[in-house]
C-alpha atoms as a PDB file:
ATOM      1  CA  UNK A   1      -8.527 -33.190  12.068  1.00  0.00           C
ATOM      2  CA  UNK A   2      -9.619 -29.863  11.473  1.00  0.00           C
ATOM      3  CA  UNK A   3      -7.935 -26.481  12.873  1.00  0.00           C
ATOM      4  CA  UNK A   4      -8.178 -23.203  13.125  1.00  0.00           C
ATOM      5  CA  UNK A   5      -5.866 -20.696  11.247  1.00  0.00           C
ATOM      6  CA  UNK A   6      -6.545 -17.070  10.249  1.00  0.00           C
ATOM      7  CA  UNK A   7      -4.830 -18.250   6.819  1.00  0.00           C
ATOM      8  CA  UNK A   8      -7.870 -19.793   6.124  1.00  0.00           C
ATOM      9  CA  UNK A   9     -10.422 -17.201   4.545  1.00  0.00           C
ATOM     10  CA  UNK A  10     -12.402 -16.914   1.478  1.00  0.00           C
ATOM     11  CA  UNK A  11     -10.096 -14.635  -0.824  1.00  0.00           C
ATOM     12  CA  UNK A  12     -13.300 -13.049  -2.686  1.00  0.00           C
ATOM     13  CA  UNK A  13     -14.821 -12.122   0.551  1.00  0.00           C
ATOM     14  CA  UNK A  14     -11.074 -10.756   1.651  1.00  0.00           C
ATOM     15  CA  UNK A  15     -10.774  -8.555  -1.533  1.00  0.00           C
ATOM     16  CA  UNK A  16     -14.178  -6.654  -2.110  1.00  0.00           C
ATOM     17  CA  UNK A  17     -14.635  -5.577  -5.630  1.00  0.00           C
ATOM     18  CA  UNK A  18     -15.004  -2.241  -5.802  1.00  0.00           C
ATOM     19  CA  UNK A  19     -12.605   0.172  -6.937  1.00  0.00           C
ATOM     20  CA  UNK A  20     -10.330   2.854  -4.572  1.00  0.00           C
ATOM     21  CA  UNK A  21     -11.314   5.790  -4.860  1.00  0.00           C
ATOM     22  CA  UNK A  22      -8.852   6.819  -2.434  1.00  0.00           C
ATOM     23  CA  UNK A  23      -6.156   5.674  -4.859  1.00  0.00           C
ATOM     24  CA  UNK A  24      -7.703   7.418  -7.480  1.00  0.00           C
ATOM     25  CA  UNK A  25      -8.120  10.569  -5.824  1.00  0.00           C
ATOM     26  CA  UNK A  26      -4.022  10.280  -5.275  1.00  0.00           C
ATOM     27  CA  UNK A  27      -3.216  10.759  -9.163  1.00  0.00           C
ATOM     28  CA  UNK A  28      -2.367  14.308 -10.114  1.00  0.00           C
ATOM     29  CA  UNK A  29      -2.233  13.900 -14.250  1.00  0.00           C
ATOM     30  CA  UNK A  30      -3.888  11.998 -16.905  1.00  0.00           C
ATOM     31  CA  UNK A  31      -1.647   8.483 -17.279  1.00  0.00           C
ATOM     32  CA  UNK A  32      -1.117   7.071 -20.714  1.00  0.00           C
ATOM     33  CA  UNK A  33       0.514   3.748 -19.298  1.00  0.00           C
ATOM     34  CA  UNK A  34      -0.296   2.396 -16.013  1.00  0.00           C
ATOM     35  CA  UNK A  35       0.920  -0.685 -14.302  1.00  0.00           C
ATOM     36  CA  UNK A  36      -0.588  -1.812 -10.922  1.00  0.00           C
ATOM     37  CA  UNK A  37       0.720  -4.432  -8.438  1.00  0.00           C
ATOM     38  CA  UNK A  38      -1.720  -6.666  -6.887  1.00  0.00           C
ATOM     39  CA  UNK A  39      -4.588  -5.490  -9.078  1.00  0.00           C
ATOM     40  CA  UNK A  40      -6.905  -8.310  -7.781  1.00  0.00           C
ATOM     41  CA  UNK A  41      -9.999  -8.931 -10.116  1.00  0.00           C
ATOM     42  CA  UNK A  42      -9.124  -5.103 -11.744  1.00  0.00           C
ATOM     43  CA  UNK A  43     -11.772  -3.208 -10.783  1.00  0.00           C
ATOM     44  CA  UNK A  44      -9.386   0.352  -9.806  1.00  0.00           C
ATOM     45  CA  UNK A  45      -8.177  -0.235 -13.484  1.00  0.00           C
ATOM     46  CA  UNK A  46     -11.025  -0.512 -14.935  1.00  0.00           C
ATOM     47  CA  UNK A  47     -12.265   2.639 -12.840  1.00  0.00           C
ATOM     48  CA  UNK A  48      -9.126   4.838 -14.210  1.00  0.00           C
ATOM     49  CA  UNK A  49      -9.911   3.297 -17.459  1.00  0.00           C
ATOM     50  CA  UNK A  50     -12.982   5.251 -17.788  1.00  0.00           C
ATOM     51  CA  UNK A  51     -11.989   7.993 -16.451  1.00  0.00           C
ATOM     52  CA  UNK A  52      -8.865   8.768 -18.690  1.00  0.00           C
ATOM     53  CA  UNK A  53     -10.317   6.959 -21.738  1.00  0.00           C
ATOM     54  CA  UNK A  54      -6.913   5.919 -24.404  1.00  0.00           C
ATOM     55  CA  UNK A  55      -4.844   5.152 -21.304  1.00  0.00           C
ATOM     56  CA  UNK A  56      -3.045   1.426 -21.336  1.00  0.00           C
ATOM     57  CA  UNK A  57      -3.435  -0.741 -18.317  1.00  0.00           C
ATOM     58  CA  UNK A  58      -1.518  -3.345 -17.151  1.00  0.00           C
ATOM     59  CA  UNK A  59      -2.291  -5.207 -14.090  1.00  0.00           C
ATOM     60  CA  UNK A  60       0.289  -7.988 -11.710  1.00  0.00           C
ATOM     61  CA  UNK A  61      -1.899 -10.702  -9.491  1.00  0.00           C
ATOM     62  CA  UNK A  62      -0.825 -13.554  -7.605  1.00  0.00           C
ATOM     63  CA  UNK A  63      -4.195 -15.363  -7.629  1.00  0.00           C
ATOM     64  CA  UNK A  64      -5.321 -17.075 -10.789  1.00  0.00           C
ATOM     65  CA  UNK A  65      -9.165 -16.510 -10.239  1.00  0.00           C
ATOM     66  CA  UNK A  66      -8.380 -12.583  -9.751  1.00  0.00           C
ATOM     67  CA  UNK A  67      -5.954 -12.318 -12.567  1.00  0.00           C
ATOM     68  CA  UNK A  68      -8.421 -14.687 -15.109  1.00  0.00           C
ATOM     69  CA  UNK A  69     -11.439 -11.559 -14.172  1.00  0.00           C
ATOM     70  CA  UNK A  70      -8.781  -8.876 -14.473  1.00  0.00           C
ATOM     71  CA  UNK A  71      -7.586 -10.352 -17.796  1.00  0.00           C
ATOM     72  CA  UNK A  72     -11.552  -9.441 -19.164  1.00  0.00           C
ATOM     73  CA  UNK A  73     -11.551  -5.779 -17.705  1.00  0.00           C
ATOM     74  CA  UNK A  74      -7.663  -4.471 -18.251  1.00  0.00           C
ATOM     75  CA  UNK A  75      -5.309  -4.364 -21.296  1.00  0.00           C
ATOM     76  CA  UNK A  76      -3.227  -6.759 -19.727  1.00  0.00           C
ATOM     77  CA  UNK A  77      -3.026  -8.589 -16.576  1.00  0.00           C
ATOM     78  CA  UNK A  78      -0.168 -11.205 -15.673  1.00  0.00           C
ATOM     79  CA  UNK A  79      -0.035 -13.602 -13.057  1.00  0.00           C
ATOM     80  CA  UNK A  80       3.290 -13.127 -11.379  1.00  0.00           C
ATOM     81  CA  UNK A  81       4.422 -13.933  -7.898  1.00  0.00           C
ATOM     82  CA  UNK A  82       7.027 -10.914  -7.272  1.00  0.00           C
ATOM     83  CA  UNK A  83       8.970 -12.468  -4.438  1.00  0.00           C
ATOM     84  CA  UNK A  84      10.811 -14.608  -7.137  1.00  0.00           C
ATOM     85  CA  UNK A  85      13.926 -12.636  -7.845  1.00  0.00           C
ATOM     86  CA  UNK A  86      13.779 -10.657 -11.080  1.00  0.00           C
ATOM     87  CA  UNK A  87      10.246 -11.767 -11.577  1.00  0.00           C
ATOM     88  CA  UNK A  88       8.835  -8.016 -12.215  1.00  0.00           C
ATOM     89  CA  UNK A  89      11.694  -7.664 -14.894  1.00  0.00           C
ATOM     90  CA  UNK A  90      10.469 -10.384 -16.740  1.00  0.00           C
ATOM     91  CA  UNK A  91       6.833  -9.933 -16.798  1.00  0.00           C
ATOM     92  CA  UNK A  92       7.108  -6.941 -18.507  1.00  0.00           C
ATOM     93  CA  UNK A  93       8.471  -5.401 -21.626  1.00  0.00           C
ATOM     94  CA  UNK A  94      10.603  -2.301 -22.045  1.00  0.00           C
ATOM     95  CA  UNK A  95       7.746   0.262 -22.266  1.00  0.00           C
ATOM     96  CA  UNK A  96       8.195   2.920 -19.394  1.00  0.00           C
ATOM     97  CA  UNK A  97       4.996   3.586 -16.783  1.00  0.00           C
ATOM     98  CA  UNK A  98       4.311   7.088 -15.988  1.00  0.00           C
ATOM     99  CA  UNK A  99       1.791   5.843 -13.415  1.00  0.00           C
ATOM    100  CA  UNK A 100       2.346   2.974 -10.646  1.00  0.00           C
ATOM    101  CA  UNK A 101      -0.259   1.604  -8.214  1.00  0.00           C
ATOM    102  CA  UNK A 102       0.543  -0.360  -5.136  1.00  0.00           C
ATOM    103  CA  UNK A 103      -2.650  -0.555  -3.004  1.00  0.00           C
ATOM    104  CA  UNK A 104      -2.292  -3.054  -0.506  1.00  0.00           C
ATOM    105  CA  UNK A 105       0.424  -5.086  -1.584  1.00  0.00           C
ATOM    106  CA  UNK A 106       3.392  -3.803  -0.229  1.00  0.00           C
ATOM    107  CA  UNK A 107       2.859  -5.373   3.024  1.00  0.00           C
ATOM    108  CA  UNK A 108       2.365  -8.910   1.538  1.00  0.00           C
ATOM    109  CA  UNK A 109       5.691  -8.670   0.026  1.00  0.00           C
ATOM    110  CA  UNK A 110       8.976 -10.546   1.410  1.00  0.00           C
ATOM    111  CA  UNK A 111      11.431  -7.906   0.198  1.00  0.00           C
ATOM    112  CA  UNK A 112       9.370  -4.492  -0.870  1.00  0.00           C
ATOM    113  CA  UNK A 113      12.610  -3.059  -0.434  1.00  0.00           C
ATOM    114  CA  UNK A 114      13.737  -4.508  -3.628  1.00  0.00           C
ATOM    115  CA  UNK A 115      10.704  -3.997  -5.620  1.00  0.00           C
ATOM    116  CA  UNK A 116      10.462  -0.136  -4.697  1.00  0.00           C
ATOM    117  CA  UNK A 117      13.687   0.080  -6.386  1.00  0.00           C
ATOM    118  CA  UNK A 118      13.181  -1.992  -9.425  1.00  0.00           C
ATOM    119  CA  UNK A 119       9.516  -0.371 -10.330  1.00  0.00           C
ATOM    120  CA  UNK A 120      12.331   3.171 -10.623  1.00  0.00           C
ATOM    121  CA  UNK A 121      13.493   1.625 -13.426  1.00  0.00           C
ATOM    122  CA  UNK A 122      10.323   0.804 -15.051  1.00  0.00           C
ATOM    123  CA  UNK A 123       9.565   4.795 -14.330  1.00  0.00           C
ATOM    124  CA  UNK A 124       9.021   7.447 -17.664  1.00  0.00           C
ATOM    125  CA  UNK A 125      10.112  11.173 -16.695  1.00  0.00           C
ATOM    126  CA  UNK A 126       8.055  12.718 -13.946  1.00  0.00           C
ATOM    127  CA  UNK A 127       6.112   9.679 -13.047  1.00  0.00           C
ATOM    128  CA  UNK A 128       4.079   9.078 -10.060  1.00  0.00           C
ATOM    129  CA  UNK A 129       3.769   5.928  -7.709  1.00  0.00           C
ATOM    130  CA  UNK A 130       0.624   5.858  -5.380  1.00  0.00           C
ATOM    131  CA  UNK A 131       0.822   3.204  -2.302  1.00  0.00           C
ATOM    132  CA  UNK A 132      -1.340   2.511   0.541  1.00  0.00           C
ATOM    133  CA  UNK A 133       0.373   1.187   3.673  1.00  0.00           C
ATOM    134  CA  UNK A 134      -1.123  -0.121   7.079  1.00  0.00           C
ATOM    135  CA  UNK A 135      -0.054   1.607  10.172  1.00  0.00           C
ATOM    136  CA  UNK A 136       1.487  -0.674  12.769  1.00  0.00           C
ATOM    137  CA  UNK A 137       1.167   2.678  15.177  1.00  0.00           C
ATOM    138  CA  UNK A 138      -2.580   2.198  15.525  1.00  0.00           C
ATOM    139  CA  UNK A 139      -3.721   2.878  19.008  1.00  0.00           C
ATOM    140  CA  UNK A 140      -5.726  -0.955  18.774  1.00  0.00           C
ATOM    141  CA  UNK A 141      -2.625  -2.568  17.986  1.00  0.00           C
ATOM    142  CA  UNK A 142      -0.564  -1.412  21.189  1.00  0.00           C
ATOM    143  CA  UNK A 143      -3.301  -2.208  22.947  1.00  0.00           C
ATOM    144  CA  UNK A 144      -3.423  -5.670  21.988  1.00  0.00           C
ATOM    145  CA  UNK A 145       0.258  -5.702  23.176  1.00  0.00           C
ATOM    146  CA  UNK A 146      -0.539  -4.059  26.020  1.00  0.00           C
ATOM    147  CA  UNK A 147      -2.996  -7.067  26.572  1.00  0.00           C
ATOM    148  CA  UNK A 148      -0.045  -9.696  26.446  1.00  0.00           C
ATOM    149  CA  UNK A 149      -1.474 -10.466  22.802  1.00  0.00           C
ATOM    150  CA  UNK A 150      -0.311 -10.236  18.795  1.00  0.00           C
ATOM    151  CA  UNK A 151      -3.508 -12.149  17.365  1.00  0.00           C
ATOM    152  CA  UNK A 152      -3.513 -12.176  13.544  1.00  0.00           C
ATOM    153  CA  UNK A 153      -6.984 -11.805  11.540  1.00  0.00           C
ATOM    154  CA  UNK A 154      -8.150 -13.081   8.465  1.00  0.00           C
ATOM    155  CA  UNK A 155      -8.069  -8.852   7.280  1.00  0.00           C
ATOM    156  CA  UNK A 156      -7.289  -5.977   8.769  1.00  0.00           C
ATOM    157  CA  UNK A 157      -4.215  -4.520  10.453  1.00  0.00           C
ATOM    158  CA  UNK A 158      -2.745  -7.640  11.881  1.00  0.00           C
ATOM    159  CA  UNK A 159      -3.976  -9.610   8.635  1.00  0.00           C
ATOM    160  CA  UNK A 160      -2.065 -12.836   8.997  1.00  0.00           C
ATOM    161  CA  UNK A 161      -0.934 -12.899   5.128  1.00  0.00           C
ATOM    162  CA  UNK A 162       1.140  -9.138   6.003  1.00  0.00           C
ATOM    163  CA  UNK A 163       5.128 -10.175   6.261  1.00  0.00           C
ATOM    164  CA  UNK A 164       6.406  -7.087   6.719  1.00  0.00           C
ATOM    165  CA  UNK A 165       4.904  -4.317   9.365  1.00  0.00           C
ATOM    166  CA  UNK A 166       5.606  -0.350   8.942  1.00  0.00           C
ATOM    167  CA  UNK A 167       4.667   2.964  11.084  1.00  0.00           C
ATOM    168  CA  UNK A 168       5.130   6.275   9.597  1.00  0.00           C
ATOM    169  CA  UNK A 169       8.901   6.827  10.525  1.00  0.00           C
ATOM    170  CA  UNK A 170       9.583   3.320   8.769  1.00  0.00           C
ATOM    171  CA  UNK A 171       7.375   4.410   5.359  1.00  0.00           C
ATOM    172  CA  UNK A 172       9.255   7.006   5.061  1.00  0.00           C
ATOM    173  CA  UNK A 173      12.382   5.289   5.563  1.00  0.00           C
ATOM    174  CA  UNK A 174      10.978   2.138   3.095  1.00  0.00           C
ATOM    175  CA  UNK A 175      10.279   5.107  -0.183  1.00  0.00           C
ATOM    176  CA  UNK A 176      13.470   7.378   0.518  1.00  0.00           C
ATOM    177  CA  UNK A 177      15.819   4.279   0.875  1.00  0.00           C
ATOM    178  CA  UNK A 178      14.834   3.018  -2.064  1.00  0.00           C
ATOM    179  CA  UNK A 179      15.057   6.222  -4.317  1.00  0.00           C
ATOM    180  CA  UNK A 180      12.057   8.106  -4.048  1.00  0.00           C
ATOM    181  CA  UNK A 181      10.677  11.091  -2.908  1.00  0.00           C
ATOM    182  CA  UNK A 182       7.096  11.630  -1.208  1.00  0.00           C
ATOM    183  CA  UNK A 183       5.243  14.716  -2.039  1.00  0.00           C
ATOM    184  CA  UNK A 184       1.853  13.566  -0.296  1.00  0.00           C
ATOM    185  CA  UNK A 185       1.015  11.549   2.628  1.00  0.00           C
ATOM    186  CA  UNK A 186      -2.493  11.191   3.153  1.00  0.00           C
ATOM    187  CA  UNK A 187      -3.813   9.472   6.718  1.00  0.00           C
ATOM    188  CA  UNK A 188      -6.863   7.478   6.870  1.00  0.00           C
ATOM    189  CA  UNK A 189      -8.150   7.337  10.533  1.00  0.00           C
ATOM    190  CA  UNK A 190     -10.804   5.843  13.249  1.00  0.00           C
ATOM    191  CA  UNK A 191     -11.310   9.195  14.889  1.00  0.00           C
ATOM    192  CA  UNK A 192      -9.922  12.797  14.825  1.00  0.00           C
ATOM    193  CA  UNK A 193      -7.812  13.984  17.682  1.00  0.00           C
ATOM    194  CA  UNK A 194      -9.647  16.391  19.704  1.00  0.00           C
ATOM    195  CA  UNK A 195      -8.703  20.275  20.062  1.00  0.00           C
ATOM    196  CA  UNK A 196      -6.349  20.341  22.882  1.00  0.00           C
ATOM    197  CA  UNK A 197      -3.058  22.231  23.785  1.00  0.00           C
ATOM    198  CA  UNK A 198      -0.092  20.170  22.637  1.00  0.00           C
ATOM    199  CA  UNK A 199       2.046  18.053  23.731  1.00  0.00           C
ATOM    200  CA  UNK A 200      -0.479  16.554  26.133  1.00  0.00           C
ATOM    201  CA  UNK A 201      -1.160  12.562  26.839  1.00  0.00           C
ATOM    202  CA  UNK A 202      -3.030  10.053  25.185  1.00  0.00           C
ATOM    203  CA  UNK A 203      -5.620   7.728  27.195  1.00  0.00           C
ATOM    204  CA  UNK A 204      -6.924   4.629  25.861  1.00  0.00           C
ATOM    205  CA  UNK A 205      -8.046   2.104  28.110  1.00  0.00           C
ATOM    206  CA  UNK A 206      -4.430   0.973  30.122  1.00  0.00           C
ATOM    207  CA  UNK A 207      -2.044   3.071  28.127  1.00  0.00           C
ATOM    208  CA  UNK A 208      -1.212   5.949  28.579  1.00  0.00           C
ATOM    209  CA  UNK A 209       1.239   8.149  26.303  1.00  0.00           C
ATOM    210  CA  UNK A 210       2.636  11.143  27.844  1.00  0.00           C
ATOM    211  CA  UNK A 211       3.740  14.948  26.281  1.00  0.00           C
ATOM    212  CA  UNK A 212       2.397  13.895  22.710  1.00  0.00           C
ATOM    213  CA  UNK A 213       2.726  16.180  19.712  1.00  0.00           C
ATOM    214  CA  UNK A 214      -0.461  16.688  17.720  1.00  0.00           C
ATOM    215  CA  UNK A 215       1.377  14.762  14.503  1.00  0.00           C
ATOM    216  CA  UNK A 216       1.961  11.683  17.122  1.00  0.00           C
ATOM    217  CA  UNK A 217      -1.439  12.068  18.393  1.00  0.00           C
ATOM    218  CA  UNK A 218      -2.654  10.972  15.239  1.00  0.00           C
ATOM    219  CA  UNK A 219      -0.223   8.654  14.133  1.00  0.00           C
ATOM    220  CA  UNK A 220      -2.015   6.616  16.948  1.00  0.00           C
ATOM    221  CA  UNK A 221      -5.538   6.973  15.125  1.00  0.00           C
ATOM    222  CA  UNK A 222      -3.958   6.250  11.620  1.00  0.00           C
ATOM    223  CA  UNK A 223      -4.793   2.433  10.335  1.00  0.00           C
ATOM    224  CA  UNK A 224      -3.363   3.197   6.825  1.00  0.00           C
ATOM    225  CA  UNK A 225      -1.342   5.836   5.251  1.00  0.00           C
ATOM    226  CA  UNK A 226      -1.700   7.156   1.175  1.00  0.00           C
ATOM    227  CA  UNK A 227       1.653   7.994  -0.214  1.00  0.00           C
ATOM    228  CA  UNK A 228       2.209   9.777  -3.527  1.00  0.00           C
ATOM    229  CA  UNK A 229       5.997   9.565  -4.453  1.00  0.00           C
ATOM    230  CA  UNK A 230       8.479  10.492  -7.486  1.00  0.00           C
ATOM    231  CA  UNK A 231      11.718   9.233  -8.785  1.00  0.00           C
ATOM    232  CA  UNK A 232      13.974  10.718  -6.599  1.00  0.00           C
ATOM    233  CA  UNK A 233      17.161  12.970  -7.735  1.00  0.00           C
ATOM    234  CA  UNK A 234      20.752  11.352  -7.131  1.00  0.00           C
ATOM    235  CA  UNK A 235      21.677  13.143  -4.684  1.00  0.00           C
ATOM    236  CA  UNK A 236      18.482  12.002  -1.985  1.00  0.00           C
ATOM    237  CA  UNK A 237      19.439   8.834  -3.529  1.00  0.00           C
ATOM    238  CA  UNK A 238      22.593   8.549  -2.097  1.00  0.00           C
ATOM    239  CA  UNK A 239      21.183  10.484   1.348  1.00  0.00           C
END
């Protein structure tokens, strides 16, 4: 008997393979050694590649069909499922990354938490991480709660494969709890909030959000955030 489930998608239709140039945009300094996590069939690499020609590339992917295409474009790409404990630590070797991509992945993970803080280790001096996070926040998504409903999708903000679910607030929480420090944030949005005196309300079909600042405004129009984070100090470590 068949069924329904929004589990069941075609993984090449899923993961389009283009590269993101909103990742790219993110990196502030040529990288001689980049590693990225959940590089699907490596076509960012193989963008930054070309762009910083001499730089080494190594890319993590859970899917064999991904990594196998990845293999052909990147220095290195290894199939690794990172919610095996100390699987990261083992797939690599002891050379230091002074850039870190984790488009999309984050999300997908069982314990992020713990892979935040191992990739610090993995860090050279004045490294940068780049991440792109879905917003939980997103005006659509209260409105489906709003509706009585919580339907996950094949993609998108309620894809059905995400296991853990983040606003803002909580990425901000997720990088400086596990040792970093964000010096961008970068929104991606369905809309721009209009010119208005603030606080005011927010209207969107049944809800309604009273004495909102302009920053919350658009944290309701924001489907995915862009962080850029360092290694943080000891001291906002331990904070």
């Amino acid at each position: 008997m068949n069924y329904q489930s929004p589990l069941k998608t075609d993984v090449e239709v899923k993961y389009d393979d283009t590269p993101r140039m909103d990742v790219v945009d993110l990196i502030d300094h040529p990288p001689t050694n980049v590693l990225e996590i959940g590089c699907a069939a490596g076509a960012t690499g193989l963008f930054v590649k070309k762009r910083f020609p001499g730089c080494r590339y190594t890319g993590i992917e859970l899917d064999p069909g991904f990594c196998a295409t990845a293999a052909t474009r990147l220095d290195q790409c290894i199939q690794c499922n990172l919610d095996e404990a100390g699987a990261l630590g083992r797939a690599l070797d002891g050379n230091p990354f002074d850039l870190v991509i984790c488009a999309d992945v984050l999300e997908h993970l069982y314990d992020p938490w713990r892979i935040l803080h191992e990739l610090l280790g993995l860090m050279s001096p004045g490294g940068t991480l780049i991440a792109s996070l879905p917003n939980l926040q997103h005006i659509s998504v209260l409105q489906e709660i709003v509706d009585g409903r919580f339907r996950y999708q094949p993609h998108g903000l309620l894809d059905a494969t995400h296991i853990r679910f983040f606003t803002r607030k909580e990425i901000f929480e997720l990088f400086r709890g596990t040792g970093w420090e964000i010096d961008c944030c970068v929104r991606k949005m369905t809309g721009s909030v209009p010119d208005s005196r603030f606080p005011t309300h927010v209207l969107h079909g049944r809800i309604q959000i009273r004495d909102v600042t302009r920053e919350e405004a658009e944290d309701f129009l924001t489907f995915q955030y862009l962080i850029r984070a360092k290694p943080g100090t000891s001291a906002s470590v331990a904070a």
